[in-house]
N, C-alpha and C. Protein backbone atom coordinates (compact mmCIF):
# COMPACT_ATOMS: atom_id res chain seq x y z
N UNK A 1 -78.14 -61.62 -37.09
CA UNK A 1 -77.67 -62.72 -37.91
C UNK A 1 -78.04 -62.43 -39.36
N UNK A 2 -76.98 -62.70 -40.32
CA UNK A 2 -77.21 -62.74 -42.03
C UNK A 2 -77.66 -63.79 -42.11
N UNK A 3 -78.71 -63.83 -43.29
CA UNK A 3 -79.05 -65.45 -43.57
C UNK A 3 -78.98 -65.03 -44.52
N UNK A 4 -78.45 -65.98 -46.01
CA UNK A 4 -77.88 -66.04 -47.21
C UNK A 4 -78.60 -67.16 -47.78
N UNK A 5 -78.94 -67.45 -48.80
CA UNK A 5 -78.86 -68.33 -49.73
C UNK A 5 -77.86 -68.25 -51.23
N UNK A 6 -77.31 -69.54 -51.07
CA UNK A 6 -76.24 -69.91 -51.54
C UNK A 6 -76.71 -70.98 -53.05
N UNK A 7 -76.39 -71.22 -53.86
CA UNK A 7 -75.94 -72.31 -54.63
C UNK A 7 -74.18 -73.34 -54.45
N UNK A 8 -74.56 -74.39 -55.64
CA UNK A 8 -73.28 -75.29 -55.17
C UNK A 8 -72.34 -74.32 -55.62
N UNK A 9 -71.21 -74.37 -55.63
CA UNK A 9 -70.22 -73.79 -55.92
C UNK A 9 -70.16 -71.92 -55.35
N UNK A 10 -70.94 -71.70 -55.47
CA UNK A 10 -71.31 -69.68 -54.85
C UNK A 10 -70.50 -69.80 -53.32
N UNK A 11 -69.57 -68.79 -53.36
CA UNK A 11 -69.53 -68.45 -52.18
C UNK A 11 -69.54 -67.14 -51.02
N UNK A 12 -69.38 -67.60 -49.78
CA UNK A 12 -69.49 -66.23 -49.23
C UNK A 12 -68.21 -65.64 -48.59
N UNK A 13 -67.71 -64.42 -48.85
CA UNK A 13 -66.47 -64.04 -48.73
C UNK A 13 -66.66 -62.92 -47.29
N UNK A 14 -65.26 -62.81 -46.50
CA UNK A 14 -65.43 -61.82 -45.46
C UNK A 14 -63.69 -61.46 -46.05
N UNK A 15 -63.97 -60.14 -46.63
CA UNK A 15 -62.29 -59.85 -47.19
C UNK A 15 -61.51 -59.66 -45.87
N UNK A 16 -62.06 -58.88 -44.86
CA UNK A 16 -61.04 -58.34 -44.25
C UNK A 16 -60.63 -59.14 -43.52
N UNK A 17 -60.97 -60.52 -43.29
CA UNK A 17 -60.70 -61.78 -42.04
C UNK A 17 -59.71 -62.61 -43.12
N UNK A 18 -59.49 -62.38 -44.45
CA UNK A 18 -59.35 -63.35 -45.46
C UNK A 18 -60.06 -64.71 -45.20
N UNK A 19 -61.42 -65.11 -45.17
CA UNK A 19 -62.13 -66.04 -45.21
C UNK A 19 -63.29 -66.24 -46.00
N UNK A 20 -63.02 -67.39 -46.63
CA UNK A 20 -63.95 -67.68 -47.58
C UNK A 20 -64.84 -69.17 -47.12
N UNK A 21 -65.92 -69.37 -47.43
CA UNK A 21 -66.92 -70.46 -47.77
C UNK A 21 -67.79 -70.44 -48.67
N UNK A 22 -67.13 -72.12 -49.35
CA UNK A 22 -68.00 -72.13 -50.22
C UNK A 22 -68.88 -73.08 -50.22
N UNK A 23 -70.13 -73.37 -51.14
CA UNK A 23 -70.90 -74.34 -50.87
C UNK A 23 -70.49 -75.52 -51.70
N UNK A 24 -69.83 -76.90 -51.27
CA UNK A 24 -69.51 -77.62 -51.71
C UNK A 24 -70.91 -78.95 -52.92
N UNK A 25 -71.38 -78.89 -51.50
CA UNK A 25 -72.60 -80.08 -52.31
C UNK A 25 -73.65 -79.73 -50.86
N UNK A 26 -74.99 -80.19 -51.70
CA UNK A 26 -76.23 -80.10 -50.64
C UNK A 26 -76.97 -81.12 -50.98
N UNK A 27 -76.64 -82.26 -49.82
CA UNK A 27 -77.88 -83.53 -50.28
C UNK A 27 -78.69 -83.45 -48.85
N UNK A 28 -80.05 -83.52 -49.72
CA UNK A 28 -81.24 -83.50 -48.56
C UNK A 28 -80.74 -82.37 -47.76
N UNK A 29 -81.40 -82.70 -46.10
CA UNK A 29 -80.89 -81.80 -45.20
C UNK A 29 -79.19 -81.57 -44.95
N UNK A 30 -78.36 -82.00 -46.00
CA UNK A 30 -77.15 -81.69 -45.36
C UNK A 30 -76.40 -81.24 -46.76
N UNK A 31 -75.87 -79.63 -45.78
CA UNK A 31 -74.48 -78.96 -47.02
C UNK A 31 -73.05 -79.65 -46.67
N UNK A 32 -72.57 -79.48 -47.96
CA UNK A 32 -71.06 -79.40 -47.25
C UNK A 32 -69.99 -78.37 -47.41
N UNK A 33 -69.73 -77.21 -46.82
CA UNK A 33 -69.05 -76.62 -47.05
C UNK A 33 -67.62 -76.45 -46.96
N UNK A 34 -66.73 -75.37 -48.07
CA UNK A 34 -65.48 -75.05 -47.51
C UNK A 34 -65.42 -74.19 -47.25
N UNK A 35 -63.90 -74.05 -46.36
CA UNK A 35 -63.79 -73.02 -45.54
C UNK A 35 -62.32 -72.43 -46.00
N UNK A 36 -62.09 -71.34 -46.28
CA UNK A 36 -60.61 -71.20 -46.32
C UNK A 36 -60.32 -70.15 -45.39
N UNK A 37 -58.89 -70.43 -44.81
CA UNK A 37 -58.84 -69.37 -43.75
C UNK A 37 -57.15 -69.39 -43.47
N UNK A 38 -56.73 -68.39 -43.06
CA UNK A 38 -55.12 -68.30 -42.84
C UNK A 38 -55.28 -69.60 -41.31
N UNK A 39 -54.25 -70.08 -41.55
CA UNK A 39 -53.96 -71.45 -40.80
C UNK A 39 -53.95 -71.13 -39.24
N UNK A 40 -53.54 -69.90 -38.80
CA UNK A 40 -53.85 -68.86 -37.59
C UNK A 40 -55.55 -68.88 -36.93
N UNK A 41 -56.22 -68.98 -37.89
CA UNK A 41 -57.42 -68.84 -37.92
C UNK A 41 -57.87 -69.97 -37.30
N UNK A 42 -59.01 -70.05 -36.28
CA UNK A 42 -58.99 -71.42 -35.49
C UNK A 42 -60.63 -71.37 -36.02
N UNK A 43 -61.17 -72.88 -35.97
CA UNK A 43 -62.27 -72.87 -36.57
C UNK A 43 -62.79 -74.08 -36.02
N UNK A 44 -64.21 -74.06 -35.31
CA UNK A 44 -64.06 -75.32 -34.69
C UNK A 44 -66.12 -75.56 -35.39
N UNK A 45 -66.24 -76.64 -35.22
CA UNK A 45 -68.05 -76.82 -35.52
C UNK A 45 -68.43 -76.73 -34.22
N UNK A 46 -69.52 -75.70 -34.30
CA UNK A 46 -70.23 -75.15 -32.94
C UNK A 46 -70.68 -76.30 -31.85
N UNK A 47 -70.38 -78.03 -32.20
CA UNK A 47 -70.81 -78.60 -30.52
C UNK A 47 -69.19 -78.49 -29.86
N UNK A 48 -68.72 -78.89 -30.89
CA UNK A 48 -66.87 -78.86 -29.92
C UNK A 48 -66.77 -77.44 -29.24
N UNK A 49 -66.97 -75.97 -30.00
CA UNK A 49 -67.13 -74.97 -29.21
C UNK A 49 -67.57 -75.16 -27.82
N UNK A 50 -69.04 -75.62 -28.38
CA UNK A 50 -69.45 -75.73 -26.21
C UNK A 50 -69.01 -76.51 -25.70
N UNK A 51 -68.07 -77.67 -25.88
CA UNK A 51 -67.41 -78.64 -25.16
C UNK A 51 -66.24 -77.39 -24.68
N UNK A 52 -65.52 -76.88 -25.51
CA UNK A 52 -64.74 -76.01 -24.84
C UNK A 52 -64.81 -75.05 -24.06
N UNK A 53 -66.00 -74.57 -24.37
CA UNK A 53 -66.33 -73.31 -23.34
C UNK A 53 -66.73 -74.21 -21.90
N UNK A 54 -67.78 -75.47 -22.33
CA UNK A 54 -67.58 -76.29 -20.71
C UNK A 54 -66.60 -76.61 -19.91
N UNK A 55 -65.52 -76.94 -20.82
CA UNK A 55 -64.31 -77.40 -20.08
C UNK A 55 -63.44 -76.17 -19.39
N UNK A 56 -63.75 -74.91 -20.05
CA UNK A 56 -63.41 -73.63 -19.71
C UNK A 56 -63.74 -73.07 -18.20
N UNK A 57 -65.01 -73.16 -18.36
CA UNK A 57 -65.73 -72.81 -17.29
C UNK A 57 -65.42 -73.90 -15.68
N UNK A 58 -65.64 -75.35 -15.96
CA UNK A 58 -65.28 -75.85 -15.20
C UNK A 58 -63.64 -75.49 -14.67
N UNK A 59 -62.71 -75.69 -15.50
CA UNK A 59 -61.32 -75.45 -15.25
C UNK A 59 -61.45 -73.61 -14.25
N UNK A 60 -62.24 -72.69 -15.17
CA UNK A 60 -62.50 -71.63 -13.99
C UNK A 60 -62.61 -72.18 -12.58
N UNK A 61 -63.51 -72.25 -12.44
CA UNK A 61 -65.09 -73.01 -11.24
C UNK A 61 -63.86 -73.43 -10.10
N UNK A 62 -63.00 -74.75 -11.05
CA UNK A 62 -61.67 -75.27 -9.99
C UNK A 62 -60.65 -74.35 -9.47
N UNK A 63 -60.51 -73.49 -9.89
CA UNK A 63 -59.26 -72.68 -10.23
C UNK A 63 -59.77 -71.52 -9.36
N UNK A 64 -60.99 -70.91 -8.95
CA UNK A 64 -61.27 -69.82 -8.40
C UNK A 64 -62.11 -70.73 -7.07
N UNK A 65 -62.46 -71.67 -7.08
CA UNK A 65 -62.72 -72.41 -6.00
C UNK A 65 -62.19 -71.64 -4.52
N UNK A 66 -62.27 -71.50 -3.63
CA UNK A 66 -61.93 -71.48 -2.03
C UNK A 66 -61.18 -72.49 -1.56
N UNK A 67 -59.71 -72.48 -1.74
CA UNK A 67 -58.93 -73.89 -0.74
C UNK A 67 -58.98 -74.44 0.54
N UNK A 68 -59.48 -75.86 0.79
CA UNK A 68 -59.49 -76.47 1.68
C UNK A 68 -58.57 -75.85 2.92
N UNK A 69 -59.15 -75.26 4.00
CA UNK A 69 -57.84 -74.87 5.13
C UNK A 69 -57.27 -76.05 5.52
N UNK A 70 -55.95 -75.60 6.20
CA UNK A 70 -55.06 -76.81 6.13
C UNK A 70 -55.09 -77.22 7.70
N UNK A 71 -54.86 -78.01 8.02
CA UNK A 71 -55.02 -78.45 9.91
C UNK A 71 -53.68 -78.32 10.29
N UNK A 72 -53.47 -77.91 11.44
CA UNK A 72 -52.40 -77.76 12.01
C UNK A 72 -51.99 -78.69 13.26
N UNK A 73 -51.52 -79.42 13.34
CA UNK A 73 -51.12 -79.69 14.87
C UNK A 73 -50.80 -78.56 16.21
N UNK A 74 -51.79 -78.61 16.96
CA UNK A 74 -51.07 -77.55 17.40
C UNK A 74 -50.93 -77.93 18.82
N UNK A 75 -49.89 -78.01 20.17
CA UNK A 75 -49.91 -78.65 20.91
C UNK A 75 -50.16 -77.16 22.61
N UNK A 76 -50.72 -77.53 23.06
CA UNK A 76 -50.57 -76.38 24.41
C UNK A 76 -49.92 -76.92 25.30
N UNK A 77 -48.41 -75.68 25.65
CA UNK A 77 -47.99 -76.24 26.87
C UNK A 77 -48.51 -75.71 28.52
C-alpha cells in the first residue's frame, strides 16, 4: 500500500487508468475527495464493495448448491 499525504486542492494522478483524485476539503476526521474517471470506470466506496462481493458469493453458494432429487412415483406391477 502507498500512503500519501495530500493538501486541499493537491492531487493524486494514475495516468495510465486516466484517474485522478483530488483533495477537496478536510474537516476534522473527514476528507472529501474527487474522483475523475472515464464513465466506464466503476467506482464504488469500499462497504458497498463488500455488500457486493456478499451478494456474489451467496448468489455462487445458490447457484453451485446440489439440487434437491426429485421423487418419482413409481408403481410395481
Amino acid at each position: 500500500m502507498l500512503v500519501l499525504s495530500r493538501k486541499i486542492e493537491e492531487l493524486i494522478e494514475f495516468p495510465e487508468l486516466g484517474i485522478s483524485i483530488e483533495v477537496l476539503r478536510i474537516k476534522g476526521n473527514s476528507v472529501r475527495l474527487g474522483i475523475k474517471a472515464h464513465e466506464s470506470v466503476r467506482i464504488l466506496r469500499g462497504e458497498l464493495q463488500e455488500m457486493v462481493n456478499e451478494l456474489q458469493d451467496h448468489d455462487q453458494a445458490t447457484v453451485s448448491a446440489p439440487a434437491m432429487p426429485q421423487q418419482f412415483d413409481c408403481q410395481v406391477a
